[in-house]
C-alpha atoms as a PDB file:
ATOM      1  CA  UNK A   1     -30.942  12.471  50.572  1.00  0.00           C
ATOM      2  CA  UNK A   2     -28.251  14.920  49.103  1.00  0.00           C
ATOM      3  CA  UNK A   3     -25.806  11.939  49.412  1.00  0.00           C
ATOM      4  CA  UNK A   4     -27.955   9.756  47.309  1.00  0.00           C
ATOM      5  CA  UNK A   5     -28.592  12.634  44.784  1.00  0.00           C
ATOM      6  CA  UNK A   6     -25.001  13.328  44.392  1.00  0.00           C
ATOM      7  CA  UNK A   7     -24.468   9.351  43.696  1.00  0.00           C
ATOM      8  CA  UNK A   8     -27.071   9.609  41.066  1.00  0.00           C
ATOM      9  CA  UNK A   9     -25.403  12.274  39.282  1.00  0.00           C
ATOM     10  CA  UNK A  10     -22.141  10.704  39.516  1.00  0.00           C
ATOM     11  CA  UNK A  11     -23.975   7.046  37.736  1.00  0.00           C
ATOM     12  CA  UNK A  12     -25.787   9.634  34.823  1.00  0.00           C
ATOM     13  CA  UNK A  13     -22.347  10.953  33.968  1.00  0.00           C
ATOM     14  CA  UNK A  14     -20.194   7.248  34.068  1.00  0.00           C
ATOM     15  CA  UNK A  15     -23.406   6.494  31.750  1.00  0.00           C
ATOM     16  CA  UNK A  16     -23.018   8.944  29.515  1.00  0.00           C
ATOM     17  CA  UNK A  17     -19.596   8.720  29.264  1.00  0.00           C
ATOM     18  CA  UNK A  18     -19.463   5.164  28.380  1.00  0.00           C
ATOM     19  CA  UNK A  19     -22.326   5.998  25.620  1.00  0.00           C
ATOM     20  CA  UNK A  20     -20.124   8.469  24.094  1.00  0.00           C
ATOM     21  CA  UNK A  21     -16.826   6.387  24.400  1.00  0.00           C
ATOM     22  CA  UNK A  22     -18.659   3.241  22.482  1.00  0.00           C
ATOM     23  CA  UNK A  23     -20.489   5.802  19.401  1.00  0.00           C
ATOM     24  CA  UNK A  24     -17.100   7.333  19.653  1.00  0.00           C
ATOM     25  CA  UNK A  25     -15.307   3.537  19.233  1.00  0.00           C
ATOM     26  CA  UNK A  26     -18.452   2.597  16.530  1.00  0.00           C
ATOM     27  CA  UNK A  27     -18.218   5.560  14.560  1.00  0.00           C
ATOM     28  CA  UNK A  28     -13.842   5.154  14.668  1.00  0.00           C
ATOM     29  CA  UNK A  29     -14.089   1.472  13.299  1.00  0.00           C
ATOM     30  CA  UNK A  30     -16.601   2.636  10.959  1.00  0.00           C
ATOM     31  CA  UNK A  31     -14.551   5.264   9.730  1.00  0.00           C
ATOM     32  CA  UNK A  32     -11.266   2.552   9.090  1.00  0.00           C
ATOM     33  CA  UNK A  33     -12.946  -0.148   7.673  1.00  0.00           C
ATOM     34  CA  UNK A  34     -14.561   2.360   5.349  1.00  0.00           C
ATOM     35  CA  UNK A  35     -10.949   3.487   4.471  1.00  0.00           C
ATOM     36  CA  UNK A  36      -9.436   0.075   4.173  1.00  0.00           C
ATOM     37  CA  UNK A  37     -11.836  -1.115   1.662  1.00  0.00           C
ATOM     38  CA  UNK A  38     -11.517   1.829  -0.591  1.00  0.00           C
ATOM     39  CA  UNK A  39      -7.960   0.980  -0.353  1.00  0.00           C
ATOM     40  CA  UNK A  40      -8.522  -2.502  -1.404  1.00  0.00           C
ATOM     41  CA  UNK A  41     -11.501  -1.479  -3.778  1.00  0.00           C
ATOM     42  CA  UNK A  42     -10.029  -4.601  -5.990  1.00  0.00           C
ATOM     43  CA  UNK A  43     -11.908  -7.280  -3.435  1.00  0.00           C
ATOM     44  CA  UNK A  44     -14.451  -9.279  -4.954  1.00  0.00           C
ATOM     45  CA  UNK A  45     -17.873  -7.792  -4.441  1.00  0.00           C
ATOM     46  CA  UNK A  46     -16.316  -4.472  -5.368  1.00  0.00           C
ATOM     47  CA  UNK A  47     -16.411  -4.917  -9.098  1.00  0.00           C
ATOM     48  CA  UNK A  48     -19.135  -5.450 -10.912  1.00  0.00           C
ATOM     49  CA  UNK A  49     -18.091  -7.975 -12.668  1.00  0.00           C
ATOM     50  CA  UNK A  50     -15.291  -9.979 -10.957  1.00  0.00           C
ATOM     51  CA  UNK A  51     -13.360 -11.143 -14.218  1.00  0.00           C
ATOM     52  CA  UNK A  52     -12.896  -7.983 -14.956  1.00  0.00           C
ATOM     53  CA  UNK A  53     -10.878  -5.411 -12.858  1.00  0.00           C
ATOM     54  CA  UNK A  54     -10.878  -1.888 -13.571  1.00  0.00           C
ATOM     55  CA  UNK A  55      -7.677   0.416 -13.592  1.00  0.00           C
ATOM     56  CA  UNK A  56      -7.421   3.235 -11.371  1.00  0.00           C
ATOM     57  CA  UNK A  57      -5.448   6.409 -11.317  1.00  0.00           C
ATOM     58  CA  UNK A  58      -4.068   8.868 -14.029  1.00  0.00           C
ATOM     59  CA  UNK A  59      -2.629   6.534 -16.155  1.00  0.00           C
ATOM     60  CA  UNK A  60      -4.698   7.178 -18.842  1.00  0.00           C
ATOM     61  CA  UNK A  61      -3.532  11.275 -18.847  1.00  0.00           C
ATOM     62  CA  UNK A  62       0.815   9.845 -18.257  1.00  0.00           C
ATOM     63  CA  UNK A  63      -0.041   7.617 -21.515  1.00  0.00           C
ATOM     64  CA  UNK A  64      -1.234  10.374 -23.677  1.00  0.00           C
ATOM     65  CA  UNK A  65       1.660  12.997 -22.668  1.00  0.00           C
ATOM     66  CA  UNK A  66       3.642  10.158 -23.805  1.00  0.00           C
ATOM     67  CA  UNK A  67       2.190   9.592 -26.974  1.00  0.00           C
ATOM     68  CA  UNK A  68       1.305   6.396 -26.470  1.00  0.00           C
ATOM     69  CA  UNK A  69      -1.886   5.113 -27.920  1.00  0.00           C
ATOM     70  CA  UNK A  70      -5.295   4.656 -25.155  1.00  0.00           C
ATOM     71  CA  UNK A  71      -5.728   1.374 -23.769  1.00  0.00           C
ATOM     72  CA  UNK A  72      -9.008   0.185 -22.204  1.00  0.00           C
ATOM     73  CA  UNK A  73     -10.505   0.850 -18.490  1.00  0.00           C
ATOM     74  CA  UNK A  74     -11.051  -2.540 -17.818  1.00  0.00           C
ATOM     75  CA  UNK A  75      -8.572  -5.783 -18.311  1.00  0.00           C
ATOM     76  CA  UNK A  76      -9.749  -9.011 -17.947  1.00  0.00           C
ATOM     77  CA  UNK A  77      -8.469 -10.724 -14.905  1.00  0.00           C
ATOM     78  CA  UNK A  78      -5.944 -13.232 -15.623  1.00  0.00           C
ATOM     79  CA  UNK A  79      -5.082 -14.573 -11.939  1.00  0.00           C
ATOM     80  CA  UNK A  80      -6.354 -14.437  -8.873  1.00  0.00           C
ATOM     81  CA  UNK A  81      -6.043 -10.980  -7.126  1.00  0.00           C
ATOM     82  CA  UNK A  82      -4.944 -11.624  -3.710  1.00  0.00           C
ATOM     83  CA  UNK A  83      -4.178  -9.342  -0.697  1.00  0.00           C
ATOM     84  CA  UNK A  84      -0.750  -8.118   0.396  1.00  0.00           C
ATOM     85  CA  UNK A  85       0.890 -10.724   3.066  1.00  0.00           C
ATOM     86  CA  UNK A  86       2.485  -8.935   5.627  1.00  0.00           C
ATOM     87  CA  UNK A  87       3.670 -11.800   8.049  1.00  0.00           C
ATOM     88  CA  UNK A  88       5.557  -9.769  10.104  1.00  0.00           C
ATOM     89  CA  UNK A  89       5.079  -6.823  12.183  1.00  0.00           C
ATOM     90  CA  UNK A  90       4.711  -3.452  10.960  1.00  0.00           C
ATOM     91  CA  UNK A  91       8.107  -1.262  12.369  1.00  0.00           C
ATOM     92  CA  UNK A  92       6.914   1.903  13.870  1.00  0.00           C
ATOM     93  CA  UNK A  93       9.275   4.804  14.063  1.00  0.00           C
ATOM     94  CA  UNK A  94      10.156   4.398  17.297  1.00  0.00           C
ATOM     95  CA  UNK A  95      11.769   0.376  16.700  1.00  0.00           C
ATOM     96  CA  UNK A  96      13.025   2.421  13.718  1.00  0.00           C
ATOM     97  CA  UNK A  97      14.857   5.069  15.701  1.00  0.00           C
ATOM     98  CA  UNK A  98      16.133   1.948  18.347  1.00  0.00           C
ATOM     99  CA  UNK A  99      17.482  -0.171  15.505  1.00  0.00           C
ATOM    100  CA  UNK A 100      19.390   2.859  13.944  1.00  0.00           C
ATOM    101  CA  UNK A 101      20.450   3.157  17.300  1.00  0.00           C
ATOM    102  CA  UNK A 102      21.703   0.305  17.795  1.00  0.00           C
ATOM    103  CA  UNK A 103      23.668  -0.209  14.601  1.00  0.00           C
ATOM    104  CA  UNK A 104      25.051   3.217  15.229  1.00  0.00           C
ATOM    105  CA  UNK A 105      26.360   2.220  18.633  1.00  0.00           C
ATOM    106  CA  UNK A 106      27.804  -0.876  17.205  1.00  0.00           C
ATOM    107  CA  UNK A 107      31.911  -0.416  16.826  1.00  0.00           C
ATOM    108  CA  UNK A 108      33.061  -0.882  13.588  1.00  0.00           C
ATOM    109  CA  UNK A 109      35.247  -4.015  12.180  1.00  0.00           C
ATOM    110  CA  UNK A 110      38.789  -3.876  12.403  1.00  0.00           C
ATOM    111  CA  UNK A 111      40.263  -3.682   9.022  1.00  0.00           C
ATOM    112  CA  UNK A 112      43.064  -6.038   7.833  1.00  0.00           C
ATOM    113  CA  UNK A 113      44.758  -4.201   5.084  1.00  0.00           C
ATOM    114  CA  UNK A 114      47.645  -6.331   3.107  1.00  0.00           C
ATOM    115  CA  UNK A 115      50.866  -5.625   3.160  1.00  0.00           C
ATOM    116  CA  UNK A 116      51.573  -3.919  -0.035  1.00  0.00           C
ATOM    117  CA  UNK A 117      48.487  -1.989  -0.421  1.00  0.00           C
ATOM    118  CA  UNK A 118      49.690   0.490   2.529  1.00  0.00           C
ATOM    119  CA  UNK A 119      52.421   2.908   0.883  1.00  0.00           C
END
């Protein structure tokens, strides 16, 4: 009976961790999406009206200490807004660090000089 008790315990506790792993997965996604849509807050659906897109930021404060005269909050939307494209793979820092690497292990040219330039 104690063998079967202890294999009991041992199921509750896989259970619960996988519970807590998935919230803990849910509640991650949750938390990026959020972020990647305030990022692109320009996405259709986000604006209230979708000709017009408003302009973020402290522009409106840089124009002033400028002298500059006000210009309005919203612009109407001349083309279509569109994503960034990136068709190739982000470079983290450590393909960064290899690459500078490898150019730095990389000999340099030899130099042909003419002639009369050497005194």
């Amino acid at each position: 009976m104690a063998s079967q008790r202890g294999h009991q315990v041992k199921h509750l506790r896989l259970l619960a961790l996988l519970v807590f792993v998935g919230l803990a997965a849910a509640i991650t996604r949750r938390m990026l999406l959020k972020s990647s849509s305030d990022t692109f807050s320009f996405q259709e659906g986000h604006q209230p009206n979708p000709k017009l897109v408003r302009i973020h930021g402290r522009w409106e404060a840089v124009r002033a200490s400028l002298g500059l005269p006000p210009l309005p909050h919203t612009i109407p939307a001349t083309s279509k807004i569109t994503q960034p494209h990136h068709s190739e793979k982000l470079a983290s820092r450590f393909d960064l660090r290899r690459k500078r690497a490898e150019q730095a292990s990389r000999p340099y040219p030899p130099l042909h000089f003419a002639q009369r330039s050497i005194p």
